[in-house]
N, C-alpha and C. Protein backbone atom coordinates (compact mmCIF):
# COMPACT_ATOMS: atom_id res chain seq x y z
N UNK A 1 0.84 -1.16 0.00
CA UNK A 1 0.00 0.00 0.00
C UNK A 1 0.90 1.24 0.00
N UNK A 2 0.65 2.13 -0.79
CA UNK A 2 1.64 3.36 -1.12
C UNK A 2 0.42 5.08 -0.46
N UNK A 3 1.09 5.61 -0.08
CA UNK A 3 0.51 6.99 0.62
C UNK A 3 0.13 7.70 -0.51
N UNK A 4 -1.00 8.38 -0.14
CA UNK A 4 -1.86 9.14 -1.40
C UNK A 4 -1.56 10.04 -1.24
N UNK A 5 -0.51 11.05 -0.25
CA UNK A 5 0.18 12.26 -0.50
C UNK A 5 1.36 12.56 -1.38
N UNK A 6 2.35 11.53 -0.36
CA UNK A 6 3.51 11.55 -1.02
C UNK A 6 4.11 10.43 -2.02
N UNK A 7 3.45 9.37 -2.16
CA UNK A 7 3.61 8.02 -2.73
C UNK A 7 4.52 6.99 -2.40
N UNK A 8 4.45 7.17 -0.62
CA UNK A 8 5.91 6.33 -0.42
C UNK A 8 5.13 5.09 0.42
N UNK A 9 5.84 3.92 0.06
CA UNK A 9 5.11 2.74 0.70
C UNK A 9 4.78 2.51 2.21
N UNK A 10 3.53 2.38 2.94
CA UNK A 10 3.02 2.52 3.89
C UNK A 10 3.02 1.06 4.87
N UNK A 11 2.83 -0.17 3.93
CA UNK A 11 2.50 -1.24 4.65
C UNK A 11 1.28 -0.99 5.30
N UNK A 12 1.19 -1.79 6.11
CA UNK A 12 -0.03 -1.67 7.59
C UNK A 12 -0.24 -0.69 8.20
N UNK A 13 0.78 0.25 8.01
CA UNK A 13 0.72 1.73 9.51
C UNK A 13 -0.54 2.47 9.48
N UNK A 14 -1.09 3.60 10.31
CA UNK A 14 -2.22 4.12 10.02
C UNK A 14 -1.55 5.29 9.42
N UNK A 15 -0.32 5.83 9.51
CA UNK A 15 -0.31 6.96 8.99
C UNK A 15 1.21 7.11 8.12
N UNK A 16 1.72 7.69 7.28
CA UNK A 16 2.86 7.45 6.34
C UNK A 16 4.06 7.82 7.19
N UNK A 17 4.92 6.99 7.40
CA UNK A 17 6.41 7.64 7.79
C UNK A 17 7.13 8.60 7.34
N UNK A 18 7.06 9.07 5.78
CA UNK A 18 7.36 10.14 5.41
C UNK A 18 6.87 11.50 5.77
N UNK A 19 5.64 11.95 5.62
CA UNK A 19 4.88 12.94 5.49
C UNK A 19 4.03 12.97 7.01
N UNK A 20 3.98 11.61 7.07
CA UNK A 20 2.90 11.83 8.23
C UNK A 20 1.29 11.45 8.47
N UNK A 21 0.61 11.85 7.11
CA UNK A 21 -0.58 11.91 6.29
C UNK A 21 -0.85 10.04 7.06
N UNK A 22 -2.52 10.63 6.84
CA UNK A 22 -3.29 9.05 7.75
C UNK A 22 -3.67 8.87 6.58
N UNK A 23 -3.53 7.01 6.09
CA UNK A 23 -3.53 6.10 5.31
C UNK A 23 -4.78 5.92 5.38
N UNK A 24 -5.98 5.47 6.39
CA UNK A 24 -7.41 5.02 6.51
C UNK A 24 -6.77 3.43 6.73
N UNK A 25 -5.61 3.06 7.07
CA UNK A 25 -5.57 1.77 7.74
C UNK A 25 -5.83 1.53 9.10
N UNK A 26 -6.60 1.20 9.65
CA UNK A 26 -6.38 0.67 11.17
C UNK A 26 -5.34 -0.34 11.31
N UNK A 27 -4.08 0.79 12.58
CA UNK A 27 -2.88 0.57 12.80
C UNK A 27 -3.28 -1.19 13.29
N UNK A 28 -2.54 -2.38 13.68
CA UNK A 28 -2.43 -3.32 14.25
C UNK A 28 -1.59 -3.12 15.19
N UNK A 29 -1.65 -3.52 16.67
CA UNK A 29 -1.46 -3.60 17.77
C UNK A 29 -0.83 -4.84 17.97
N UNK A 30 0.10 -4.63 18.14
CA UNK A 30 1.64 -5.34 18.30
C UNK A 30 1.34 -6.70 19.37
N UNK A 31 1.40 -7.89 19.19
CA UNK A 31 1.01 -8.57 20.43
C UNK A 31 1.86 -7.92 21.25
N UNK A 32 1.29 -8.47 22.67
CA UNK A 32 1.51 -8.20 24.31
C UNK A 32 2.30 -9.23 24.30
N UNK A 33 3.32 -9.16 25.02
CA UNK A 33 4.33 -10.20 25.46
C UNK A 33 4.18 -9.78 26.96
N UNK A 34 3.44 -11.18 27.55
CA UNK A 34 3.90 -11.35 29.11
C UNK A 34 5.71 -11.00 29.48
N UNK A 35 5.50 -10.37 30.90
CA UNK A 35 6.79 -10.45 31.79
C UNK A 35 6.85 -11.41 32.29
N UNK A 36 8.18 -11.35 33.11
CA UNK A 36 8.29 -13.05 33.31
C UNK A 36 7.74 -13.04 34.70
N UNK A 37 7.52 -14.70 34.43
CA UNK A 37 6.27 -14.96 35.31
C UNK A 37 7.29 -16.06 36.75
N UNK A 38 7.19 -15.80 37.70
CA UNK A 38 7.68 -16.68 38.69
C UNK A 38 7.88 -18.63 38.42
N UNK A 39 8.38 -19.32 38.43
CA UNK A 39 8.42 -20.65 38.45
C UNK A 39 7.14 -21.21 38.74
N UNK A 40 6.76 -21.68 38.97
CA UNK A 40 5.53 -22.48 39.12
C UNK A 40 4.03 -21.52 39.53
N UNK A 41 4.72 -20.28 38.61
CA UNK A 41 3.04 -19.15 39.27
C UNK A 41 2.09 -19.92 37.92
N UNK A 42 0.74 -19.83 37.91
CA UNK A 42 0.47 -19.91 37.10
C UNK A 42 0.35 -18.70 35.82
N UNK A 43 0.29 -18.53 35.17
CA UNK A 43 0.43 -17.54 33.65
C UNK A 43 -0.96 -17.53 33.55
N UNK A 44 -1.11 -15.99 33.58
CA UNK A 44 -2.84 -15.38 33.28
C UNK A 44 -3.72 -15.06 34.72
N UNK A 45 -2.44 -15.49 35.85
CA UNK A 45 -3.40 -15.20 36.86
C UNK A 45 -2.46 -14.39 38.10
N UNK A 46 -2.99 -12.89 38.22
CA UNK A 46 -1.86 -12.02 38.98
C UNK A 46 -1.96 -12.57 40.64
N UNK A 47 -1.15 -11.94 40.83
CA UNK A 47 -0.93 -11.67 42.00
C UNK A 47 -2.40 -11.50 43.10
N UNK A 48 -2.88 -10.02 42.59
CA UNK A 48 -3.69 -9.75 42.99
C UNK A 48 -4.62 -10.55 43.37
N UNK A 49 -5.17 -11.79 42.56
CA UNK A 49 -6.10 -12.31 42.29
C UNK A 49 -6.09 -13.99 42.67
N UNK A 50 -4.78 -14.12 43.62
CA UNK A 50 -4.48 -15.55 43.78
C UNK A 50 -5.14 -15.63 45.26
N UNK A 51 -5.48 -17.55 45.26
CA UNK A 51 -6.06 -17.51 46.93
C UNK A 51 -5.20 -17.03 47.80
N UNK A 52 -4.32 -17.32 47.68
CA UNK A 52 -3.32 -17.31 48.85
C UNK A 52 -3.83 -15.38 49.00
N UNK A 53 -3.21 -14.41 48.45
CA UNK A 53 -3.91 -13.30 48.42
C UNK A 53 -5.32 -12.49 49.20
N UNK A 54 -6.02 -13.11 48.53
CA UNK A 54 -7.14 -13.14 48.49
C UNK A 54 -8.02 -13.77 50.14
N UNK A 55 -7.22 -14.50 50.87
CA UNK A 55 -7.89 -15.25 51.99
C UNK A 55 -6.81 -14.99 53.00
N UNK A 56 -5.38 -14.21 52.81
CA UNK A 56 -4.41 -14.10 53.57
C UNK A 56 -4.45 -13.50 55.22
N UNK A 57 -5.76 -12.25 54.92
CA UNK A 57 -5.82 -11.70 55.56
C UNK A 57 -7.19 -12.36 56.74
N UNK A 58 -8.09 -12.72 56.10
CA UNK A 58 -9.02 -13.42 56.77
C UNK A 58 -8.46 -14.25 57.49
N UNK A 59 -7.47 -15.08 56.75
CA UNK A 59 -7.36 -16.28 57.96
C UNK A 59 -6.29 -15.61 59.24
N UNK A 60 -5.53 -14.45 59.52
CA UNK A 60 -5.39 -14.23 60.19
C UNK A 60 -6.07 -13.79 61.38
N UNK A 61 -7.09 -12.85 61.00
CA UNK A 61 -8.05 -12.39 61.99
C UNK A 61 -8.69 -14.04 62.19
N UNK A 62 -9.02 -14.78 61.51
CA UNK A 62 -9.85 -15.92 62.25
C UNK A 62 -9.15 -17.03 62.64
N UNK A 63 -7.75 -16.88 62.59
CA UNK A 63 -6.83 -17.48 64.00
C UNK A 63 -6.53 -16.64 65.12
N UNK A 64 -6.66 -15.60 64.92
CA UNK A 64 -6.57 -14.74 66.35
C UNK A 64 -7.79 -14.96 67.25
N UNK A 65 -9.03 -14.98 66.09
CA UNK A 65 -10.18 -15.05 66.86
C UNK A 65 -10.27 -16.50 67.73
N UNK A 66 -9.50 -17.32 66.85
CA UNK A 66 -9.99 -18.69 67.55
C UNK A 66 -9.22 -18.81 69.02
N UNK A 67 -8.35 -17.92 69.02
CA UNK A 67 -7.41 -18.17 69.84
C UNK A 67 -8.27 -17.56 71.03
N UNK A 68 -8.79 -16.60 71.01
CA UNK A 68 -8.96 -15.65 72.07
C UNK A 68 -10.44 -16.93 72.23
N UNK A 69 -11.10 -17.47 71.59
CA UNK A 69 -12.15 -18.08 71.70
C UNK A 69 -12.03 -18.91 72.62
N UNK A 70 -11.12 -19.97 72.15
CA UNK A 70 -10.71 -21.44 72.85
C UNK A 70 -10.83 -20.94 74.22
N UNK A 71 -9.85 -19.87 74.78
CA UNK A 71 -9.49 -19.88 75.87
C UNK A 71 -10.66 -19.02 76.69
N UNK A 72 -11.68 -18.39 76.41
CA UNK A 72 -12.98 -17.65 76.68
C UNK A 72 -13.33 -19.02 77.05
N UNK A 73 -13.66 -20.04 76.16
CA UNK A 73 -14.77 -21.00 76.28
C UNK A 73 -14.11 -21.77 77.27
N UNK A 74 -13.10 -22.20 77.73
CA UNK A 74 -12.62 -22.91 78.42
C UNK A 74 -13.00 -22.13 80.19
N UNK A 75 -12.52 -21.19 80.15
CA UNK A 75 -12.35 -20.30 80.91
C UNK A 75 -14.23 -20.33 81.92
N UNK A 76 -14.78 -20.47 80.70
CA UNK A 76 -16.38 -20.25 81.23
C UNK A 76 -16.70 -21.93 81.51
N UNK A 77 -16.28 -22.79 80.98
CA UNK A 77 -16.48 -24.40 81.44
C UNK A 77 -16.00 -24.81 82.54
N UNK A 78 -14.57 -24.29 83.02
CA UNK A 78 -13.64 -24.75 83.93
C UNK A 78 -14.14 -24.71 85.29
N UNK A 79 -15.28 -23.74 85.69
CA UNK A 79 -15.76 -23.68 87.36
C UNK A 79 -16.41 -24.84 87.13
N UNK A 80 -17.50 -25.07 85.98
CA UNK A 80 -18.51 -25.99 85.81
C UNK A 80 -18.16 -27.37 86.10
N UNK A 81 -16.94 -27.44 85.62
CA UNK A 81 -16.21 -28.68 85.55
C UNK A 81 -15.52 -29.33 87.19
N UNK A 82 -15.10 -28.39 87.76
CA UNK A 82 -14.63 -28.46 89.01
C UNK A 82 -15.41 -28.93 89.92
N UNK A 83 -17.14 -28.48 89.73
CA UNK A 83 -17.68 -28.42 90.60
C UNK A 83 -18.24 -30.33 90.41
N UNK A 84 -18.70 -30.43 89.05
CA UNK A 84 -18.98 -32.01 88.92
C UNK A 84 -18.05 -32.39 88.99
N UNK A 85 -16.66 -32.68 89.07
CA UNK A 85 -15.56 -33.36 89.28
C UNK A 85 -15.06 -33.43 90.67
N UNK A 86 -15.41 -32.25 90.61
CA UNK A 86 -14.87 -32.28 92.33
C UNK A 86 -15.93 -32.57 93.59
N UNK A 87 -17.09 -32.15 93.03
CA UNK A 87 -18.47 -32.48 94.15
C UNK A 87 -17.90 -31.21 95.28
N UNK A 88 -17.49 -30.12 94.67
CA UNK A 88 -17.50 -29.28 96.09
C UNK A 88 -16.94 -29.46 97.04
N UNK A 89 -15.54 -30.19 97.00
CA UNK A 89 -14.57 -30.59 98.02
C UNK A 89 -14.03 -29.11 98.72
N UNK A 90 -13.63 -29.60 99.75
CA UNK A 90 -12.74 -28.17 100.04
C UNK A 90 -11.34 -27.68 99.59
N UNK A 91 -10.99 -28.90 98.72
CA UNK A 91 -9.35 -29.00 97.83
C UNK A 91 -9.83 -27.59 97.12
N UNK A 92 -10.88 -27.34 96.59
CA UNK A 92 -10.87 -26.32 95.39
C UNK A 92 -11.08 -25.00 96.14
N UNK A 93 -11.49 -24.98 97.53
CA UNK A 93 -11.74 -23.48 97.78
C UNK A 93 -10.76 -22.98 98.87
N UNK A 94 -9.46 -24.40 99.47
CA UNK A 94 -9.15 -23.84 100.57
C UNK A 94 -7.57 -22.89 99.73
N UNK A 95 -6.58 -22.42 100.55
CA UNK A 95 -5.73 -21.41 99.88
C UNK A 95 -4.55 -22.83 99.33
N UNK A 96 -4.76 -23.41 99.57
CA UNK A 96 -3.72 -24.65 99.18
C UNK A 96 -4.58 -25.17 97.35
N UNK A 97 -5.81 -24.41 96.68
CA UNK A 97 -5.54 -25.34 96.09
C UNK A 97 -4.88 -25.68 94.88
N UNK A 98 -3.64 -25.03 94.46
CA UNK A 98 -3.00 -25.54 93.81
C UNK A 98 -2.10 -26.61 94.02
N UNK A 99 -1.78 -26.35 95.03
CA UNK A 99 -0.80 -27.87 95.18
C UNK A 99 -1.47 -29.23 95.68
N UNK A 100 -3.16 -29.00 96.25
CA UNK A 100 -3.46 -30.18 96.64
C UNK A 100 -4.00 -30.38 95.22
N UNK A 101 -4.92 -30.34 94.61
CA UNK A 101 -5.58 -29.97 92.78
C UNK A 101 -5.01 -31.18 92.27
N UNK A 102 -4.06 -31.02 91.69
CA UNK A 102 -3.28 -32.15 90.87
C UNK A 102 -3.83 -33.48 91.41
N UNK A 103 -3.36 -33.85 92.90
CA UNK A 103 -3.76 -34.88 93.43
C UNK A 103 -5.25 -35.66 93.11
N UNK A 104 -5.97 -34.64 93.37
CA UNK A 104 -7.72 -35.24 93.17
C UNK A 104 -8.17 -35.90 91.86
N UNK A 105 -8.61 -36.70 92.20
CA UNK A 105 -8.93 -37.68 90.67
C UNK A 105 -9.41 -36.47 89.28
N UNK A 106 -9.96 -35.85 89.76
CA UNK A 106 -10.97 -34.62 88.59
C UNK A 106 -9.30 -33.43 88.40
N UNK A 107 -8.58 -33.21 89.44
CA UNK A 107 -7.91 -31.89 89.66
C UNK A 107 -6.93 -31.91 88.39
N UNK A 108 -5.83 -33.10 88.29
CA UNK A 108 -4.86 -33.36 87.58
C UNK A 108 -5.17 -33.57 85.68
N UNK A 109 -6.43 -33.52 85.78
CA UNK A 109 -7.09 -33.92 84.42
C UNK A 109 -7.15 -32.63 83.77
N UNK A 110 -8.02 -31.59 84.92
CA UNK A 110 -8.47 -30.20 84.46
C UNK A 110 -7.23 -29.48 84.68
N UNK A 111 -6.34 -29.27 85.01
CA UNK A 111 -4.86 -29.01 84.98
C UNK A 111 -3.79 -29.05 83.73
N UNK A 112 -4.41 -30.58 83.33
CA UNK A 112 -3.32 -30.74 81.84
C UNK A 112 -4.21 -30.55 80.20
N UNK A 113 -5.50 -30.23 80.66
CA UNK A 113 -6.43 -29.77 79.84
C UNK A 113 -6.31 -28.33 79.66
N UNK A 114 -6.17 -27.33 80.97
CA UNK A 114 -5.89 -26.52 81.11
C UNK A 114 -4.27 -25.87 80.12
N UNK A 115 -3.76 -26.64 80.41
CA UNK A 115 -2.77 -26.59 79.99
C UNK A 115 -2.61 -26.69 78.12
N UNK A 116 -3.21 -27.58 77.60
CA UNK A 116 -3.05 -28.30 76.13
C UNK A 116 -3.83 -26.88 75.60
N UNK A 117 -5.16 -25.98 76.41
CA UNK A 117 -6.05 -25.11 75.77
C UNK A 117 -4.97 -23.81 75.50
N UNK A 118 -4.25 -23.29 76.53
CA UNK A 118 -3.56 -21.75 76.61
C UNK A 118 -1.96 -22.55 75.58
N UNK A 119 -1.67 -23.73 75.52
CA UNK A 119 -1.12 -23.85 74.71
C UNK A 119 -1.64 -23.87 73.07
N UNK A 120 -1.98 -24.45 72.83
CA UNK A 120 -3.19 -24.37 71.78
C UNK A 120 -3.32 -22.67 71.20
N UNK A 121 -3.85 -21.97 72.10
CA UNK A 121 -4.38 -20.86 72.17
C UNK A 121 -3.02 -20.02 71.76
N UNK A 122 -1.66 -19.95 72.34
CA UNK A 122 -0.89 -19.34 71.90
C UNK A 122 0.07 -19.87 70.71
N UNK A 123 -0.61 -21.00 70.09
CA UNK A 123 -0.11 -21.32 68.86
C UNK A 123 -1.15 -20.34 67.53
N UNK A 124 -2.31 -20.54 68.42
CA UNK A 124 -3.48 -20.18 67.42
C UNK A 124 -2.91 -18.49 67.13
N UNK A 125 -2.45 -17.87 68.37
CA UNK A 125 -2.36 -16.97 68.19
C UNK A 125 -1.00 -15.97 67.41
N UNK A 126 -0.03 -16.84 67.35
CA UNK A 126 1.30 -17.17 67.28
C UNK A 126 0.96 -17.19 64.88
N UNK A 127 -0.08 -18.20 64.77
CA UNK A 127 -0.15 -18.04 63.73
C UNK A 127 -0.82 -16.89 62.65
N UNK A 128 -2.06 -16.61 63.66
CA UNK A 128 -2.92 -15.10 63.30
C UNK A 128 -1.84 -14.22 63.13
N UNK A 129 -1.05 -14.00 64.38
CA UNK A 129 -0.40 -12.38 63.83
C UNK A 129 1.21 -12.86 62.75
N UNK A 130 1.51 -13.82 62.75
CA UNK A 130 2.47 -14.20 61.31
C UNK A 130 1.57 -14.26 60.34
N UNK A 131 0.23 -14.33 59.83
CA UNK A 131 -0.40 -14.35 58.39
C UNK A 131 -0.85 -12.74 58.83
N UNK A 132 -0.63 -11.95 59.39
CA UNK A 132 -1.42 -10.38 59.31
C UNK A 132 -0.48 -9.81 59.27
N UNK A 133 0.88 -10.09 60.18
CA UNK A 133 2.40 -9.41 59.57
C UNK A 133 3.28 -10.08 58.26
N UNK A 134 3.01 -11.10 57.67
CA UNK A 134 3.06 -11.48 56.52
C UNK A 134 4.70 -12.10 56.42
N UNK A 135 4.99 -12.76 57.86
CA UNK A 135 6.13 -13.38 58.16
C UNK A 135 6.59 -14.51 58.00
N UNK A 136 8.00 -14.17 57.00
CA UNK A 136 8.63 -15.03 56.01
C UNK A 136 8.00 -16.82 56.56
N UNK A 137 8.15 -16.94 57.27
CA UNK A 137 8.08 -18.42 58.04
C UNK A 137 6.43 -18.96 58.11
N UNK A 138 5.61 -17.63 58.06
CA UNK A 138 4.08 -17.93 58.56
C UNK A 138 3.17 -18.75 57.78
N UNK A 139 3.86 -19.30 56.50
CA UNK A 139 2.57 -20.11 55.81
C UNK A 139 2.81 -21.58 56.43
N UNK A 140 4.51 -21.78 56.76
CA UNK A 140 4.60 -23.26 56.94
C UNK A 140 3.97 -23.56 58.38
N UNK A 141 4.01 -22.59 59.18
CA UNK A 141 3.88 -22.83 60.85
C UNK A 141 2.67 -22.79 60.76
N UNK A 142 1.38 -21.98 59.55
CA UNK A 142 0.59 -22.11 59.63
C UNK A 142 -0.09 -23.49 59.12
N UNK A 143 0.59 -24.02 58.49
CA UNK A 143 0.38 -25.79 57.81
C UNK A 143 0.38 -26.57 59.04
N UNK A 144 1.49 -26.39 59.82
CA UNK A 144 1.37 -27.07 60.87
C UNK A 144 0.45 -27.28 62.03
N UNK A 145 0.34 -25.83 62.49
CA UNK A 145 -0.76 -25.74 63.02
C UNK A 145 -2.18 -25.97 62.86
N UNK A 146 -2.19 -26.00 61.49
CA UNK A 146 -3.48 -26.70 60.99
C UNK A 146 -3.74 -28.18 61.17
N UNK A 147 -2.68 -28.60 60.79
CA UNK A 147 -2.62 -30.32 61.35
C UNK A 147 -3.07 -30.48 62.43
N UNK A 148 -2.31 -30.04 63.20
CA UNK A 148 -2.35 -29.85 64.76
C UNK A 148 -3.79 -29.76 65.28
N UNK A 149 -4.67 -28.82 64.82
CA UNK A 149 -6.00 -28.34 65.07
C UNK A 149 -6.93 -29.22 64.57
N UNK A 150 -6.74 -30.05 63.33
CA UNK A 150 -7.61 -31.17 62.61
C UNK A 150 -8.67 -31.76 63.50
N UNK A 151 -7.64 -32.28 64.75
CA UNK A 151 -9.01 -32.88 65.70
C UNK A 151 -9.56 -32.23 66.54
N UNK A 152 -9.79 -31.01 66.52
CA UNK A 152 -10.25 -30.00 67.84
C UNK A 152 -11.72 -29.87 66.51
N UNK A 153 -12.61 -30.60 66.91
CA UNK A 153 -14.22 -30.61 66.82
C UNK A 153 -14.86 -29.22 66.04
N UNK A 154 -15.27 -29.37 65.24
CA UNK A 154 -16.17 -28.15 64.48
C UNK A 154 -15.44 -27.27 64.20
N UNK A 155 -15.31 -26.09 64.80
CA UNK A 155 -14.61 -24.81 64.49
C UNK A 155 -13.40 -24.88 64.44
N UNK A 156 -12.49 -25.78 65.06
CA UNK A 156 -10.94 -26.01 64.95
C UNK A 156 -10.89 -26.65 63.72
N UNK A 157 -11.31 -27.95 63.14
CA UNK A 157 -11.51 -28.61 62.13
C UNK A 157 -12.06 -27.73 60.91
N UNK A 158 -12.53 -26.80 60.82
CA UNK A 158 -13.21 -26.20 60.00
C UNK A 158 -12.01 -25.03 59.78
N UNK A 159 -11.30 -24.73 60.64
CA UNK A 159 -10.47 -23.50 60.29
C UNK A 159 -9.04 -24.23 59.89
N UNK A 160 -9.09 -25.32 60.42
CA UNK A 160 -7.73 -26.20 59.91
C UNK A 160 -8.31 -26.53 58.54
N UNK A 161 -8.88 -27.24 58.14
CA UNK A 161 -9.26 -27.15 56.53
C UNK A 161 -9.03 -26.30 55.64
N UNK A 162 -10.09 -24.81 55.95
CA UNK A 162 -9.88 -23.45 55.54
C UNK A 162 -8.60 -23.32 54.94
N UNK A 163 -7.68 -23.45 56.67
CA UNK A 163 -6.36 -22.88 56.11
C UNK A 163 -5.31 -23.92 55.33
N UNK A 164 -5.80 -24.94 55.25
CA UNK A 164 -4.92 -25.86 54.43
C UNK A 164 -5.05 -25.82 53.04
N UNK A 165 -6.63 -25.48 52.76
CA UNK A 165 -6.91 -24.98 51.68
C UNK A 165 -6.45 -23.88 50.75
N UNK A 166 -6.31 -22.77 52.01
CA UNK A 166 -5.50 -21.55 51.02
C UNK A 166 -4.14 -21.75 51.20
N UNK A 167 -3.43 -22.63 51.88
CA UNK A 167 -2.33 -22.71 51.88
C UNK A 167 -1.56 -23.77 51.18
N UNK A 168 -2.08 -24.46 50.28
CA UNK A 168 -1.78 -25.62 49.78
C UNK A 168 -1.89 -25.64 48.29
N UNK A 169 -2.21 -24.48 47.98
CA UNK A 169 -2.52 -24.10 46.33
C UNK A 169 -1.69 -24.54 46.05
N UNK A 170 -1.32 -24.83 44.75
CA UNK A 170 -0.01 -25.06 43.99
C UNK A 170 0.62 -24.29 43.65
N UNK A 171 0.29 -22.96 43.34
CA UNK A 171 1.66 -21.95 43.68
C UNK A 171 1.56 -20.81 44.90
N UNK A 172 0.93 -21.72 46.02
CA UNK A 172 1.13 -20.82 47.29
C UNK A 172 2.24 -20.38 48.01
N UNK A 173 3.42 -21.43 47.65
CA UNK A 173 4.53 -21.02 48.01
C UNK A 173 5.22 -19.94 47.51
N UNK A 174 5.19 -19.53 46.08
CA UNK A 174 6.00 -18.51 45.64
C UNK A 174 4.52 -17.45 46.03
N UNK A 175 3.30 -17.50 45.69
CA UNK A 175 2.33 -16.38 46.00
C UNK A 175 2.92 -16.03 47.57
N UNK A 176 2.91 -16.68 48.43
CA UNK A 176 3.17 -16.33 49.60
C UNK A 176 4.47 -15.35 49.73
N UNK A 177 5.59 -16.36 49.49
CA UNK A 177 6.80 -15.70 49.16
C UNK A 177 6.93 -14.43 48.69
N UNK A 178 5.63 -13.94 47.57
CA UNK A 178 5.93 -12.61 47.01
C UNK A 178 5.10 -11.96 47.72
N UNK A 179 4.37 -11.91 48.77
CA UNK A 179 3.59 -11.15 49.50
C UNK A 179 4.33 -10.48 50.49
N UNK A 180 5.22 -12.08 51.39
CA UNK A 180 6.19 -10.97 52.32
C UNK A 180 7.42 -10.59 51.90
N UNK A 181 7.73 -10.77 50.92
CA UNK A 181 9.04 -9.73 50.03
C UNK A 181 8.50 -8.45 50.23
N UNK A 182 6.98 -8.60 49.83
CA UNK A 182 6.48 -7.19 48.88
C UNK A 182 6.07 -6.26 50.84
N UNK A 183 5.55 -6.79 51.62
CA UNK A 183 6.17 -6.67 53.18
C UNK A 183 7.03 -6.11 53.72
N UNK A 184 8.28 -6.65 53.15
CA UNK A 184 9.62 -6.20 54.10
C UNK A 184 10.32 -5.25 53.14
N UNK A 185 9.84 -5.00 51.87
CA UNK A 185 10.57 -4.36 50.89
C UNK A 185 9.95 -2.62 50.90
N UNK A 186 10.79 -1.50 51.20
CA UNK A 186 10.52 -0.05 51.48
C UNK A 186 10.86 0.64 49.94
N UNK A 187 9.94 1.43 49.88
CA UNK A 187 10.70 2.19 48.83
C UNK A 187 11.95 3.13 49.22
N UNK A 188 12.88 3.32 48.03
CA UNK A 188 13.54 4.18 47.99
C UNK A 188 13.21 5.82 48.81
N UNK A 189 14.08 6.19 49.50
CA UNK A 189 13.62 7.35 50.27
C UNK A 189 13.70 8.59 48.91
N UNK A 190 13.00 9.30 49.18
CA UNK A 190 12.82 10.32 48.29
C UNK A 190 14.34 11.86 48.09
N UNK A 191 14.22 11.67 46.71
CA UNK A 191 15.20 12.53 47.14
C UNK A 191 15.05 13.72 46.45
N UNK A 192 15.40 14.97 47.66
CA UNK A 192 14.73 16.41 46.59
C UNK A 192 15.85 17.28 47.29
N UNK A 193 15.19 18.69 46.87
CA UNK A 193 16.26 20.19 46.93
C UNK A 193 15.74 19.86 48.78
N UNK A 194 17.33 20.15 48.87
CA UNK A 194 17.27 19.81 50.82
C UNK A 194 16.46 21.33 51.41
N UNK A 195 15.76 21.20 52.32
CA UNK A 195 15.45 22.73 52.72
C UNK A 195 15.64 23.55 53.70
């Protein structure tokens, strides 16, 4: 195709390289060449828009929550428990009773129960604020802890799933990975006329 101003060959362009003058071609638009894409990210699907992303933040607040939960609910069972276990002995009300406690058939039970919940509880919690500060280590400790939680009944089981779910994607590891890079990484400080 040759330009109807100057007569110099145009090809495809919309407008002549010589002169300038618009041809009446609609220009073609160069394919898009993807940037490069991480190892095992998938291609066509950003960042933005991956589970891991997308559920990162939820599951933190709803391991914090569980955490503060467990130990609420325990906290409100534990007189209840004392009192049918113990039948109202005087082990539980005199100033000794921590050291007599253990001893009593009911005392030593609600003791290491006691114990497995505020542990529990500061794992739960241990993992909430590593997925809300977005810390290098927090997806694996959060795998674990999910295991861990599998048999804790309804809501533990249900949030261990959850999080195995968003954490188990197939490219959750590098999605993750580029979340707390993108975390610990500051911009350049600005630099201008000093004043």
């Amino acid at each position: 195709m040759y330009c109807s101003q100057c007569g110099q060959a145009v090809g495809t362009q919309s407008r002549c390289p010589n002169c300038g003058a618009p041809t009446g071609v609609a220009g073609v638009a160069p394919p898009v060449v993807p940037g490069p894409v991480p190892p095992g990210y998938p291609r066509g699907v950003p960042l933005a828009v991956s589970r891991v992303a997308r559920h990162l933040h939820t599951l933190g607040i709803l391991w914090t929550v569980f955490a503060g939960y467990s130990v609420l609910r325990w906290l409100l069972v534990l007189p209840i428990l004392h009192v049918v276990l113990g039948g109202g002995m005087p082990w539980m009300t005199g100033p000794d009773t921590w050291v007599y406690a253990p001893f009593h058939p009911g005392g030593w039970l609600l003791h290491f129960i006691t114990v497995i919940v505020f542990a529990r509880a500061i794992l739960s919690l241990a993992v909430g604020l590593a997925l809300l500060t977005r810390q290098p280590w927090g997806r694996i400790f959060a795998i674990v802890v999910a295991v861990l939680t599998l048999i804790k009944p309804f809501l533990g089981t249900i949030l261990a799933i959850y999080t195995l779910w968003v954490m188990l994607e197939s490219s959750a590891d590098q999605n993750y990975a580029q979340l707390s890079a993108e975390r610990y990484s500051f911009p350049p400080p600005a630099t201008g006329p000093p004043m």
